[in-house]
N, C-alpha and C. Protein backbone atom coordinates (compact mmCIF):
# COMPACT_ATOMS: atom_id res chain seq x y z
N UNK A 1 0.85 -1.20 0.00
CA UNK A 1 0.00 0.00 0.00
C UNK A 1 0.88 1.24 0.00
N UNK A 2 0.48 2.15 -1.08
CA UNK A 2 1.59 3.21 -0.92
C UNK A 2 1.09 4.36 0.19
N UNK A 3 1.97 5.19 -0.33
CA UNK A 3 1.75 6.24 1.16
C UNK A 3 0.32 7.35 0.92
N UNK A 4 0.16 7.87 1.73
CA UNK A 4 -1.72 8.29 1.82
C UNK A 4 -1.04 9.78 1.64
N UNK A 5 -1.97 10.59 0.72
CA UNK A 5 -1.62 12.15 0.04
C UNK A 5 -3.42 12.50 0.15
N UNK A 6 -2.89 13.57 0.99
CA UNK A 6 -4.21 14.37 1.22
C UNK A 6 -4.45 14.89 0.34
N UNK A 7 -5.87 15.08 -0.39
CA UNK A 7 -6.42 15.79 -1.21
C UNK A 7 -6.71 17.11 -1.01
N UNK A 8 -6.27 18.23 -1.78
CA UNK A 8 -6.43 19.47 -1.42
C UNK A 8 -7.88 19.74 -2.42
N UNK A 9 -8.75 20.36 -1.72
CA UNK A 9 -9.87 20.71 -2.56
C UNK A 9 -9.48 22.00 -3.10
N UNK A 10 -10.24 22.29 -4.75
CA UNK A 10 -10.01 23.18 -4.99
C UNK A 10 -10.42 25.04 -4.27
N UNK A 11 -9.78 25.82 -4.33
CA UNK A 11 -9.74 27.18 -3.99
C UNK A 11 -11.40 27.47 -4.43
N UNK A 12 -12.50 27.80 -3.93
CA UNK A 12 -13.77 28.51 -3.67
C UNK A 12 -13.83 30.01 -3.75
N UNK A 13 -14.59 30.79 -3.93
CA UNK A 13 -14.64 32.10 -3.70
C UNK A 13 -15.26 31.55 -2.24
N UNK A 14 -14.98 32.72 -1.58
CA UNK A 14 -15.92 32.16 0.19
C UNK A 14 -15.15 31.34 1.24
N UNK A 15 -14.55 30.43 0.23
CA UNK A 15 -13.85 29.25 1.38
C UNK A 15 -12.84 30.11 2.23
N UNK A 16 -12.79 29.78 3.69
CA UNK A 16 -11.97 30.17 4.54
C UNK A 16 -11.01 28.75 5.21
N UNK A 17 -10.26 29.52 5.72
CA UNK A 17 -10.00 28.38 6.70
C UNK A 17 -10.41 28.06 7.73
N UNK A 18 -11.08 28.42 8.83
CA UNK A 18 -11.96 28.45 10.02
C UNK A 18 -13.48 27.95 9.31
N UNK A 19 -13.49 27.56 8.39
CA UNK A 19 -14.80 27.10 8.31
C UNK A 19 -15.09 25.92 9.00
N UNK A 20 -16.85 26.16 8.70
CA UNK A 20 -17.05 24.40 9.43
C UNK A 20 -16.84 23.49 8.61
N UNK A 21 -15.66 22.49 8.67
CA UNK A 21 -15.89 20.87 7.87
C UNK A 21 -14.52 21.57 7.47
N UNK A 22 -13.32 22.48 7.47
CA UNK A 22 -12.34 22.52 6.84
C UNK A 22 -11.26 21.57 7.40
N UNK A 23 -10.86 21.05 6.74
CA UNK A 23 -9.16 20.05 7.55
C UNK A 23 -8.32 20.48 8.04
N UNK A 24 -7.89 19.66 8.79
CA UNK A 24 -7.10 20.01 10.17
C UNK A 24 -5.71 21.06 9.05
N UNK A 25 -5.11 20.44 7.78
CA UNK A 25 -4.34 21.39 7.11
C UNK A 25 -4.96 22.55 6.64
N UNK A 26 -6.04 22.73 6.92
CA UNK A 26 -6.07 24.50 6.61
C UNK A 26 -6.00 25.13 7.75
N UNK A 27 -6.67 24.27 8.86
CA UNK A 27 -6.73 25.22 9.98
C UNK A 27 -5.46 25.40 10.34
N UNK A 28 -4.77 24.80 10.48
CA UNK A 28 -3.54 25.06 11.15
C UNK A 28 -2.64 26.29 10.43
N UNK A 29 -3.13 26.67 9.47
CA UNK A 29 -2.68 27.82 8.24
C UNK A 29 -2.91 28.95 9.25
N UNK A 30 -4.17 29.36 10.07
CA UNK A 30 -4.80 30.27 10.66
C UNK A 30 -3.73 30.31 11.97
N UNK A 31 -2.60 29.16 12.43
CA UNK A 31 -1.72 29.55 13.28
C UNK A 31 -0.75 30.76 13.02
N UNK A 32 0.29 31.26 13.96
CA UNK A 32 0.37 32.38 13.81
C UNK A 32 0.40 34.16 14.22
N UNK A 33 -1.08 33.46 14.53
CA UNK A 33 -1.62 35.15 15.16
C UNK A 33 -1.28 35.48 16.02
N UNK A 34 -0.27 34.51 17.55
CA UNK A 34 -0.02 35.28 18.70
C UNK A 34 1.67 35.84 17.83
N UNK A 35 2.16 36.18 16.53
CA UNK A 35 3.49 36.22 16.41
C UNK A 35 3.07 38.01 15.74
N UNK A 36 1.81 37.88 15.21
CA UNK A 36 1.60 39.35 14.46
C UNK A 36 1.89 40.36 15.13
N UNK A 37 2.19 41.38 14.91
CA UNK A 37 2.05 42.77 15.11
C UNK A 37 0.07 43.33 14.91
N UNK A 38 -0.45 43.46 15.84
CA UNK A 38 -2.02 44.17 16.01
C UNK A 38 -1.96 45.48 16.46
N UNK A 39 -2.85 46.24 15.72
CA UNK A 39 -3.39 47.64 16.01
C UNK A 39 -4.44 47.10 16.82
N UNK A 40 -4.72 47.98 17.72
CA UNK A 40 -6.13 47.59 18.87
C UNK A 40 -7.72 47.76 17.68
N UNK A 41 -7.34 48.32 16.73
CA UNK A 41 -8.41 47.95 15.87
C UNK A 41 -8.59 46.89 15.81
N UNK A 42 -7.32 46.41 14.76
CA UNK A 42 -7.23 44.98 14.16
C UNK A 42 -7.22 43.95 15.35
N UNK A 43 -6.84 44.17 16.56
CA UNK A 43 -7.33 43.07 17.65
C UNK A 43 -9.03 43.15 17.73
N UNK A 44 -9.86 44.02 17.72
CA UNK A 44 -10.84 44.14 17.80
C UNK A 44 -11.46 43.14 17.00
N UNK A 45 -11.12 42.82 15.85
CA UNK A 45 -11.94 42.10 14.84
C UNK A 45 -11.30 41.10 14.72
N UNK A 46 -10.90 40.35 15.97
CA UNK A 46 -10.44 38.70 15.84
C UNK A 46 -11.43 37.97 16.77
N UNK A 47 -12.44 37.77 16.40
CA UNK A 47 -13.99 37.04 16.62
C UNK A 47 -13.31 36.12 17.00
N UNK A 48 -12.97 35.01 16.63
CA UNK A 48 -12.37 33.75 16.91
C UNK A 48 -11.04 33.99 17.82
N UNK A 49 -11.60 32.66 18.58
CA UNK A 49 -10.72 32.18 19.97
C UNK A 49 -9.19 31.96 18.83
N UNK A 50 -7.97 32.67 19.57
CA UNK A 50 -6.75 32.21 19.53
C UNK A 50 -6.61 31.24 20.38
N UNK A 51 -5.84 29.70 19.63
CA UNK A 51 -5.86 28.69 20.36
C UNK A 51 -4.48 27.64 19.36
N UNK A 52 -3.73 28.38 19.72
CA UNK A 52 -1.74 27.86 19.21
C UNK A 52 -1.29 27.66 20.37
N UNK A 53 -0.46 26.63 19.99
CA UNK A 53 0.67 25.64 20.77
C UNK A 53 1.95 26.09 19.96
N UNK A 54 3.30 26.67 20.63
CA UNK A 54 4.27 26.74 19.96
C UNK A 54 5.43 26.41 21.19
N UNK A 55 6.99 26.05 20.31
CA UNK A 55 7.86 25.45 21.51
C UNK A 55 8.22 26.44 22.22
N UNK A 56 8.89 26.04 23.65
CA UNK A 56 9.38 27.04 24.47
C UNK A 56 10.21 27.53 23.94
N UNK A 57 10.90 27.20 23.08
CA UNK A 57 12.31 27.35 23.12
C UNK A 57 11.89 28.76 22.05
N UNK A 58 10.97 29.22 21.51
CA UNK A 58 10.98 30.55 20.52
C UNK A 58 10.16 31.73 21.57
N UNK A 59 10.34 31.21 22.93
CA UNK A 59 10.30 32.28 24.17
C UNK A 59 11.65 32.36 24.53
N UNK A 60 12.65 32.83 24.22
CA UNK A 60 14.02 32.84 24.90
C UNK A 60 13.99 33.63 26.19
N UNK A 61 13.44 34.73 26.49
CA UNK A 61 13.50 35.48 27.45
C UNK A 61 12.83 34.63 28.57
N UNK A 62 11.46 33.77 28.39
CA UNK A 62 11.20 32.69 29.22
C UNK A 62 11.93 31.65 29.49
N UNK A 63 12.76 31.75 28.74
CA UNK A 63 13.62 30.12 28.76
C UNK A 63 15.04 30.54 29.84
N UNK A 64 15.57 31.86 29.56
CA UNK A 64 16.54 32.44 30.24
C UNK A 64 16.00 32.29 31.89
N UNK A 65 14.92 32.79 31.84
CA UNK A 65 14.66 32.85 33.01
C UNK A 65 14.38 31.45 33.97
N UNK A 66 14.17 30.52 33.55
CA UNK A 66 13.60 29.47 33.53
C UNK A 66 15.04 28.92 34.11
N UNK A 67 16.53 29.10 33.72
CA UNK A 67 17.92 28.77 33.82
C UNK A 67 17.84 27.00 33.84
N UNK A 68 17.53 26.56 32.75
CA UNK A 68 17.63 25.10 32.71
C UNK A 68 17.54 25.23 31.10
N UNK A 69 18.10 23.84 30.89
CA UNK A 69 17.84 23.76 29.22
C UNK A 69 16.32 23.04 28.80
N UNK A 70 15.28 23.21 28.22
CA UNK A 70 14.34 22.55 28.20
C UNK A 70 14.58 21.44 27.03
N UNK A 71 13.50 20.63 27.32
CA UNK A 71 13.09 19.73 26.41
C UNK A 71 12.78 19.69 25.19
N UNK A 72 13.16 19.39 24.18
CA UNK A 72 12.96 20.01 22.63
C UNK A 72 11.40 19.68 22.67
N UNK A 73 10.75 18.87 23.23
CA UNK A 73 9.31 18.68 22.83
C UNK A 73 8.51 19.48 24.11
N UNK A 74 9.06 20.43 24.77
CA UNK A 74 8.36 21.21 25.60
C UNK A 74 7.57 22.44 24.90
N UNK A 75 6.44 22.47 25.10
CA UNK A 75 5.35 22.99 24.43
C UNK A 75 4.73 24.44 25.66
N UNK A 76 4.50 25.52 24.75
CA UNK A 76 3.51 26.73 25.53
C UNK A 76 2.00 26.55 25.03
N UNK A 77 0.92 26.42 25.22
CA UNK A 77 -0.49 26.48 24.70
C UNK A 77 -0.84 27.52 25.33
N UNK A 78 -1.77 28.62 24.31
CA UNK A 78 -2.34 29.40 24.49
C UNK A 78 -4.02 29.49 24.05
N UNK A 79 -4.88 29.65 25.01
CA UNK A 79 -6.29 29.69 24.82
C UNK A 79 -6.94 30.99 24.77
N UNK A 80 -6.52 31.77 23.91
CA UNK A 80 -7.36 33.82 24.17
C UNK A 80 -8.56 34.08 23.27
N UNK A 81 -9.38 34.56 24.05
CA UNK A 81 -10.75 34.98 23.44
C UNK A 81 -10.30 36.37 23.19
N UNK A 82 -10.72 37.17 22.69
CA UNK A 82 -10.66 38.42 22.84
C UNK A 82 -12.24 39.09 22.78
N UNK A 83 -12.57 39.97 23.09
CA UNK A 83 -13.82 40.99 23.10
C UNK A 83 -14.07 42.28 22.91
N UNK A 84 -14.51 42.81 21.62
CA UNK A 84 -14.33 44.37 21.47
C UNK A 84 -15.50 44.88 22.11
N UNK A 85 -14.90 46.40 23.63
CA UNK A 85 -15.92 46.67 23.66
C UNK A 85 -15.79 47.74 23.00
N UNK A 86 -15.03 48.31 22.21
CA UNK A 86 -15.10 49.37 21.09
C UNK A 86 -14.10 49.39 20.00
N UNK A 87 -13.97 49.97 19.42
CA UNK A 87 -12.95 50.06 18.15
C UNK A 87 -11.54 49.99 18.73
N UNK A 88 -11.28 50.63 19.54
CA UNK A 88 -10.14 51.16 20.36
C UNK A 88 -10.12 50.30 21.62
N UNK A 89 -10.93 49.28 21.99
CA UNK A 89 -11.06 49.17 23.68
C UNK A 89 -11.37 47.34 23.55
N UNK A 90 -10.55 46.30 23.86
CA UNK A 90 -10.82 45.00 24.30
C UNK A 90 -10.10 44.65 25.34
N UNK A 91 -10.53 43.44 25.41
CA UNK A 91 -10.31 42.86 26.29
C UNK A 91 -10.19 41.25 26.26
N UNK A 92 -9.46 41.01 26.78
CA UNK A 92 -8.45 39.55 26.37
C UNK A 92 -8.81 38.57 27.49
N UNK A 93 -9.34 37.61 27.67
CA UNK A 93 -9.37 36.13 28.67
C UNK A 93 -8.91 35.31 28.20
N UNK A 94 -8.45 33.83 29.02
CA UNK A 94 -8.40 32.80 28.42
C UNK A 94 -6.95 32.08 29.55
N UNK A 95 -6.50 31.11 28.98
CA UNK A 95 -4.87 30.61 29.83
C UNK A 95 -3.75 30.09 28.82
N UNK A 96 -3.22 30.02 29.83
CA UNK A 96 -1.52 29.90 29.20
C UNK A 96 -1.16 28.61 29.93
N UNK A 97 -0.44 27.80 29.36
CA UNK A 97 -0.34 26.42 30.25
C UNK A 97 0.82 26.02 29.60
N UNK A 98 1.75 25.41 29.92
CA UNK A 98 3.27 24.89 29.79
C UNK A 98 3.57 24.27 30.93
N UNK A 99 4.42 22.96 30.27
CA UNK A 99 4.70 21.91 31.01
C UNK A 99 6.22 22.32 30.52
N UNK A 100 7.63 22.81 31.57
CA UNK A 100 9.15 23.12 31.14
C UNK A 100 9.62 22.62 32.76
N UNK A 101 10.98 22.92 32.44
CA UNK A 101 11.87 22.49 33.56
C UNK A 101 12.43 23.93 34.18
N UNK A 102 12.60 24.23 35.42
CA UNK A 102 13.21 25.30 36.15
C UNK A 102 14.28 24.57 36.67
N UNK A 103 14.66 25.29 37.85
CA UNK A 103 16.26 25.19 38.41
C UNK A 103 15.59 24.86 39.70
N UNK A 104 16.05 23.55 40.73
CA UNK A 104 15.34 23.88 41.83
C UNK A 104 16.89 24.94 43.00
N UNK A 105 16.29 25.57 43.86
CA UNK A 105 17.26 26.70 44.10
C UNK A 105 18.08 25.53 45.14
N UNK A 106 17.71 24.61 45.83
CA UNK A 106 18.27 23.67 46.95
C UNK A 106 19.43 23.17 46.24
N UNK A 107 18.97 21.77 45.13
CA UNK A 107 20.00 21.00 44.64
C UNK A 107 20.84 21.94 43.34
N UNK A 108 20.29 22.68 42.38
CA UNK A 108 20.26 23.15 40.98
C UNK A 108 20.42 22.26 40.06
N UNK A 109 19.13 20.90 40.73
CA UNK A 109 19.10 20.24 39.18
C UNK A 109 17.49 20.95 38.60
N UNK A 110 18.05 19.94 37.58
CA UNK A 110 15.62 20.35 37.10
C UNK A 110 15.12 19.97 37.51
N UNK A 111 14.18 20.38 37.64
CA UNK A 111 12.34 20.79 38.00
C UNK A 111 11.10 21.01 37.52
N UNK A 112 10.52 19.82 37.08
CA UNK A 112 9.83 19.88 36.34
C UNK A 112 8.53 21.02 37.17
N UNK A 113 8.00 21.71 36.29
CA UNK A 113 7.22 22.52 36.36
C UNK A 113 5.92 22.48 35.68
N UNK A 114 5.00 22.66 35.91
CA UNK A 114 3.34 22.92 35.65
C UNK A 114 2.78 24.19 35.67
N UNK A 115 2.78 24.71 34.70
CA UNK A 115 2.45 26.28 34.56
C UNK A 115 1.19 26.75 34.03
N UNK A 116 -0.27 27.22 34.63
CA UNK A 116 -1.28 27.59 33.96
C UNK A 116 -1.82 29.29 34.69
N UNK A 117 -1.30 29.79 33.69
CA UNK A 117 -1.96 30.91 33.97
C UNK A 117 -3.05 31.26 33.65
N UNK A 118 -4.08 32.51 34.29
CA UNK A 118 -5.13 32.79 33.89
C UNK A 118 -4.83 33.96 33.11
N UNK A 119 -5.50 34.33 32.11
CA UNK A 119 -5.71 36.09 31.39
C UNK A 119 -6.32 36.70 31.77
N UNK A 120 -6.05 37.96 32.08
CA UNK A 120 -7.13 39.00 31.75
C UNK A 120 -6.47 40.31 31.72
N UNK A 121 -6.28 40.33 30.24
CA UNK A 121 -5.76 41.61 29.85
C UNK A 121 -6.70 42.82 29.19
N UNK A 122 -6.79 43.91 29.73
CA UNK A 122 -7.65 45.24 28.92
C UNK A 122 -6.49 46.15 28.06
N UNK A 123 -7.17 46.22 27.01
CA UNK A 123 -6.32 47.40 26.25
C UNK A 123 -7.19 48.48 25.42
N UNK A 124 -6.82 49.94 26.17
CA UNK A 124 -5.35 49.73 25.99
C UNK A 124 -5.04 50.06 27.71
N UNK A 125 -6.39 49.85 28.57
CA UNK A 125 -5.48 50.14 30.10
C UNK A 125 -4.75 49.92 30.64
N UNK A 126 -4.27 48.67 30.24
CA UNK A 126 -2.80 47.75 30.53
C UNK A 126 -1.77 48.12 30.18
N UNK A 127 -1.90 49.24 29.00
CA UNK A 127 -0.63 49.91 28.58
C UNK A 127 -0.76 51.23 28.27
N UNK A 128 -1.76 51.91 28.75
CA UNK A 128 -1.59 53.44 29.14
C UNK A 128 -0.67 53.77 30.09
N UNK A 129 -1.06 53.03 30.97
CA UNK A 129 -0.88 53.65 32.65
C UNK A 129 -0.95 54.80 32.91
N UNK A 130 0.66 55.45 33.63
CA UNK A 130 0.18 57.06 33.32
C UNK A 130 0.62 58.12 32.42
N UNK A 131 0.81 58.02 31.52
CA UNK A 131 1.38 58.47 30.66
C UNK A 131 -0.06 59.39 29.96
N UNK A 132 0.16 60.75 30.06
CA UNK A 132 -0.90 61.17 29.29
C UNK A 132 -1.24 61.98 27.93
N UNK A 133 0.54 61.71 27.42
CA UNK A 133 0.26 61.92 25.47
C UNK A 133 0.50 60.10 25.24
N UNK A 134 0.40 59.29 25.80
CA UNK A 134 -0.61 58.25 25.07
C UNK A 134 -2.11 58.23 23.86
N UNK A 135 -1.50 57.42 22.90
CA UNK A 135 -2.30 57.59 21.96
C UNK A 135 -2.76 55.98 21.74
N UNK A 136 -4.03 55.68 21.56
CA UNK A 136 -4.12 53.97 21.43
C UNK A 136 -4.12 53.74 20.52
N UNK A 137 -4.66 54.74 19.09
CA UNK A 137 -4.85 54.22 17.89
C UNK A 137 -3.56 54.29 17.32
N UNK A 138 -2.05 54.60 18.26
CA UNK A 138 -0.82 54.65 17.04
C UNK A 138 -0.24 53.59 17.43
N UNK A 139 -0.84 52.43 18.53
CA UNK A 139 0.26 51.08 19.20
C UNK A 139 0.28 50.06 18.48
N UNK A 140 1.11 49.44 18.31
CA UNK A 140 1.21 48.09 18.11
C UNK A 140 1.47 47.26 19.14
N UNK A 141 0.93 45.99 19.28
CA UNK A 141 1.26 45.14 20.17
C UNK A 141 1.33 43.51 19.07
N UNK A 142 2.16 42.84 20.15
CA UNK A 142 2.25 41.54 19.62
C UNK A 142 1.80 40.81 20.96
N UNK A 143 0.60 40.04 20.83
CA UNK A 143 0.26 39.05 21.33
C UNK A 143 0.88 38.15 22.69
N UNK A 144 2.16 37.50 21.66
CA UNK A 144 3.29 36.85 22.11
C UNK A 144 3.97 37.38 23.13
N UNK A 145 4.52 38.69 22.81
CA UNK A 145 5.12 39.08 24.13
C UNK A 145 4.30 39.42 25.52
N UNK A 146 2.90 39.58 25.52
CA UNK A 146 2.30 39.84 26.76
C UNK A 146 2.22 37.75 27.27
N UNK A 147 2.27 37.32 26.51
CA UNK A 147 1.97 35.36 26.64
C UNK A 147 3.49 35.66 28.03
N UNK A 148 4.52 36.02 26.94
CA UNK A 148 5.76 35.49 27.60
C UNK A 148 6.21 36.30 28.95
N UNK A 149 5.69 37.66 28.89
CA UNK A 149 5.85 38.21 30.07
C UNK A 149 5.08 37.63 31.21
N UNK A 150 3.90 37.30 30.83
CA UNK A 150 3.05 36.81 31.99
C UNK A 150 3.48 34.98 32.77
N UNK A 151 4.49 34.28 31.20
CA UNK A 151 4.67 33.13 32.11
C UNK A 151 6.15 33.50 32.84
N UNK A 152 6.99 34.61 32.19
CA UNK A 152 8.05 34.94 33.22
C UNK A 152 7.63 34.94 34.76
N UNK A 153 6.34 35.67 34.85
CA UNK A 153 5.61 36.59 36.10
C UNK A 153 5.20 35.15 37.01
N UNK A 154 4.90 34.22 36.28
CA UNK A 154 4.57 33.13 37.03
C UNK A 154 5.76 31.98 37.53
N UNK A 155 6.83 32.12 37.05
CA UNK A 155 7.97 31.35 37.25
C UNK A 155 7.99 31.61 39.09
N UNK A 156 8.09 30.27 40.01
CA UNK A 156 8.53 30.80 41.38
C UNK A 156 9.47 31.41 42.25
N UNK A 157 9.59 32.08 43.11
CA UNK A 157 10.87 32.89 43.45
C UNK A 157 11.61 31.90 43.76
N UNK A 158 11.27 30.60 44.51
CA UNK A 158 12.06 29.59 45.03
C UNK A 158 11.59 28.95 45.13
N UNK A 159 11.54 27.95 43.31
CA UNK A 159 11.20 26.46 43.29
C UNK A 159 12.62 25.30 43.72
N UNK A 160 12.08 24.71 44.38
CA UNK A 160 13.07 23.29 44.99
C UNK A 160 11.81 22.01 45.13
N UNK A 161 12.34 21.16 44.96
CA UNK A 161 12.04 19.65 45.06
C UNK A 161 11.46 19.53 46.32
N UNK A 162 11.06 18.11 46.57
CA UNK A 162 9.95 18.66 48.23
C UNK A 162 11.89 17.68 48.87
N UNK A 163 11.52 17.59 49.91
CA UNK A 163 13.20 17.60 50.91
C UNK A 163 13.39 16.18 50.76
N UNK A 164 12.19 15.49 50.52
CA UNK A 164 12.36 13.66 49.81
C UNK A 164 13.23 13.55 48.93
N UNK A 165 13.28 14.36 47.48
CA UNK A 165 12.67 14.39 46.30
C UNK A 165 14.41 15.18 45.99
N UNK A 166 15.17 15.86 46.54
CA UNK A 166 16.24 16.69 46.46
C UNK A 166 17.20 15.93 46.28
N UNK A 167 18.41 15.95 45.23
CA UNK A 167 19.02 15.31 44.83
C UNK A 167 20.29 16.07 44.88
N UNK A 168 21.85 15.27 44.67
CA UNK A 168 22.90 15.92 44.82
C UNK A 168 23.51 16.26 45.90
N UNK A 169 25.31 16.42 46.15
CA UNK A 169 25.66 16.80 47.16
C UNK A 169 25.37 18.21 47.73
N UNK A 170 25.04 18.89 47.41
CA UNK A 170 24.40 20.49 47.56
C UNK A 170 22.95 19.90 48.32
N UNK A 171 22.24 19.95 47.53
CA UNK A 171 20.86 19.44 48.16
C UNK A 171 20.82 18.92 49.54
N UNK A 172 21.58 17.69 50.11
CA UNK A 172 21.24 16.97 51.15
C UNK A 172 22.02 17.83 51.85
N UNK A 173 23.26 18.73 51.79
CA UNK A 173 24.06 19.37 52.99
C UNK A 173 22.91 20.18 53.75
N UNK A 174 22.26 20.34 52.68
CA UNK A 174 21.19 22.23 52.39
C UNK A 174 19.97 21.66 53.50
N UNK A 175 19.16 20.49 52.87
CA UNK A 175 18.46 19.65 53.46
C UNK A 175 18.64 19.22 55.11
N UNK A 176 20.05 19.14 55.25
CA UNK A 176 20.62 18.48 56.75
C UNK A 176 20.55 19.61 57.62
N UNK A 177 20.81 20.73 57.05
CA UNK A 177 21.00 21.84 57.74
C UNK A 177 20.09 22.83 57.54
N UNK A 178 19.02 22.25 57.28
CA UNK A 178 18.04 23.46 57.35
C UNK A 178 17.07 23.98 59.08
N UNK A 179 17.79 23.30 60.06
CA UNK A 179 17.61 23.45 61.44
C UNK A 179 18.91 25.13 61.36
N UNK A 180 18.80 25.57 61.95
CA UNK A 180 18.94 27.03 62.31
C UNK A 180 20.23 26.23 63.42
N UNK A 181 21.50 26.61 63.46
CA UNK A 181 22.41 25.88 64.76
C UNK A 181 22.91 27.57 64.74
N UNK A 182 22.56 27.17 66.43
CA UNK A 182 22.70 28.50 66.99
C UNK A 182 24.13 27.64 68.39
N UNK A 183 25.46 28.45 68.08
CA UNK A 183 26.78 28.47 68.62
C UNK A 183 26.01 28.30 70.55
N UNK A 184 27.11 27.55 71.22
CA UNK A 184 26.64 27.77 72.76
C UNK A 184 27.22 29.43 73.09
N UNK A 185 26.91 30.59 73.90
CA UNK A 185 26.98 31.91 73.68
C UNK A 185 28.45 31.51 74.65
N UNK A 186 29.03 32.33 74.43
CA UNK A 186 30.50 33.04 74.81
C UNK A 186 30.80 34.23 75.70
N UNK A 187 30.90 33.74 77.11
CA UNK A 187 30.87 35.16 78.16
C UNK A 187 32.43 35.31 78.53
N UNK A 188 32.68 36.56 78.98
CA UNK A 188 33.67 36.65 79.75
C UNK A 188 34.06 35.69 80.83
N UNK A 189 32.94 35.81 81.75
CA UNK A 189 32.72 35.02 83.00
C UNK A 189 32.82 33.07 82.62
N UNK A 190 33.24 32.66 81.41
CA UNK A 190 32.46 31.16 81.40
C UNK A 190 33.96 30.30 82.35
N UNK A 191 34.88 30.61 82.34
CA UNK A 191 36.23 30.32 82.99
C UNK A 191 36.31 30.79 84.74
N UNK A 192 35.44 31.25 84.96
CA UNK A 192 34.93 31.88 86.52
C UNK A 192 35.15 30.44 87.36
N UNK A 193 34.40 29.92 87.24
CA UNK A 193 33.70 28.96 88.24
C UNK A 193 34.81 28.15 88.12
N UNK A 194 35.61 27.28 87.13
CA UNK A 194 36.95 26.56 87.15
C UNK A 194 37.87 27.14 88.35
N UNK A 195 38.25 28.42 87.92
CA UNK A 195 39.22 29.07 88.53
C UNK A 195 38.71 29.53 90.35
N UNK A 196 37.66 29.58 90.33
CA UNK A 196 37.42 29.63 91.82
C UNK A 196 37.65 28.03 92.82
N UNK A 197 37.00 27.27 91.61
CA UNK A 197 37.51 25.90 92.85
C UNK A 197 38.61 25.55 92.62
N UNK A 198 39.59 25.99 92.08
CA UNK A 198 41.19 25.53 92.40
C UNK A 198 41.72 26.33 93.16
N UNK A 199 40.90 27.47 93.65
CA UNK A 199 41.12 28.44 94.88
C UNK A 199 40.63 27.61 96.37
């Protein structure tokens, strides 16, 4: 049996790719959109849920932070609705979820990590702030970089292994000694009492 070749139907006036009944190879054509450059217009008129999977590794600034090498098959998924409540004015829900490796701070091996964030981004209030020759209709934003700032934001200040689970000579010293040893205190007087009974 030879090898199986998908049939491409011919080009339609009308046909999209988000249609209903289109194949999984067109839709995946519609990936993408968290890499664009958007005017808060053009975010306005993305009706349809953004819903791309791309590797960690084309987050470098996440990955830096992350200080481990990840897994070539380590994956970011992104789920964003967006909602215009005006030409100029949406608003973004949805999550961010990645399965990568961190540093644990005890041993500094990896750590596997479970990452789901929630969204909820408004624009352009999220990026006015206070600035008041802000203009919304001259911004561009890319998608992607608010994804990657927000899973930086979620990385822990001090992920480590549970004290079972800690591996390496670093780890167990760290582990042994995580009791607080407090020195016996040191007086002038501690040589007193010797020296009086040989009197």
């Amino acid at each position: 049996m030879g090898p199986r070749v998908m049939s491409i139907p011919e080009e339609k006036e009308g046909f999209t790719f988000d249609m209903p009944g289109a194949c999984k190879y067109y839709t995946r054509l519609m990936n993408g959109r968290l890499k664009r450059n958007y005017s808060l217009a053009e975010l306005a008129t993305l009706t349809a849920p953004v819903e791309e999977s791309l590797s960690v590794k084309e987050l470098p600034r996440f990955v830096e932070a992350l200080a481990v090498d990840q897994l070539d098959d380590a994956l970011v998924h992104c789920e964003l609705n967006v909602t215009a409540e005006d030409s100029l004015k949406v608003r973004i829900t949805g999550q961010i979820t990645a399965n990568v490796l961190t540093q644990c701070q005890r041993c500094l091996e990896g750590l596997p990590l479970e990452i789901a964030v929630p969204v909820e981004w408004r624009l352009p209030e999220d990026l006015q702030g206070t600035d008041e020759n802000f203009k919304a209709h001259e911004i561009e934003l890319r998608l992607l970089d608010w994804v990657e700032d927000d899973l930086q934001l979620s990385i822990p200040l001090f992920a480590k292994h549970a004290d079972d689970q800690c591996g390496g000579e670093l780890g167990n010293s760290y582990v042994a000694s995580d009791e607080e040893h407090v020195p016996d205190a040191v007086t002038p007087f501690d040589g007193l009492k010797d020296l009086l009974s040989k009197q």
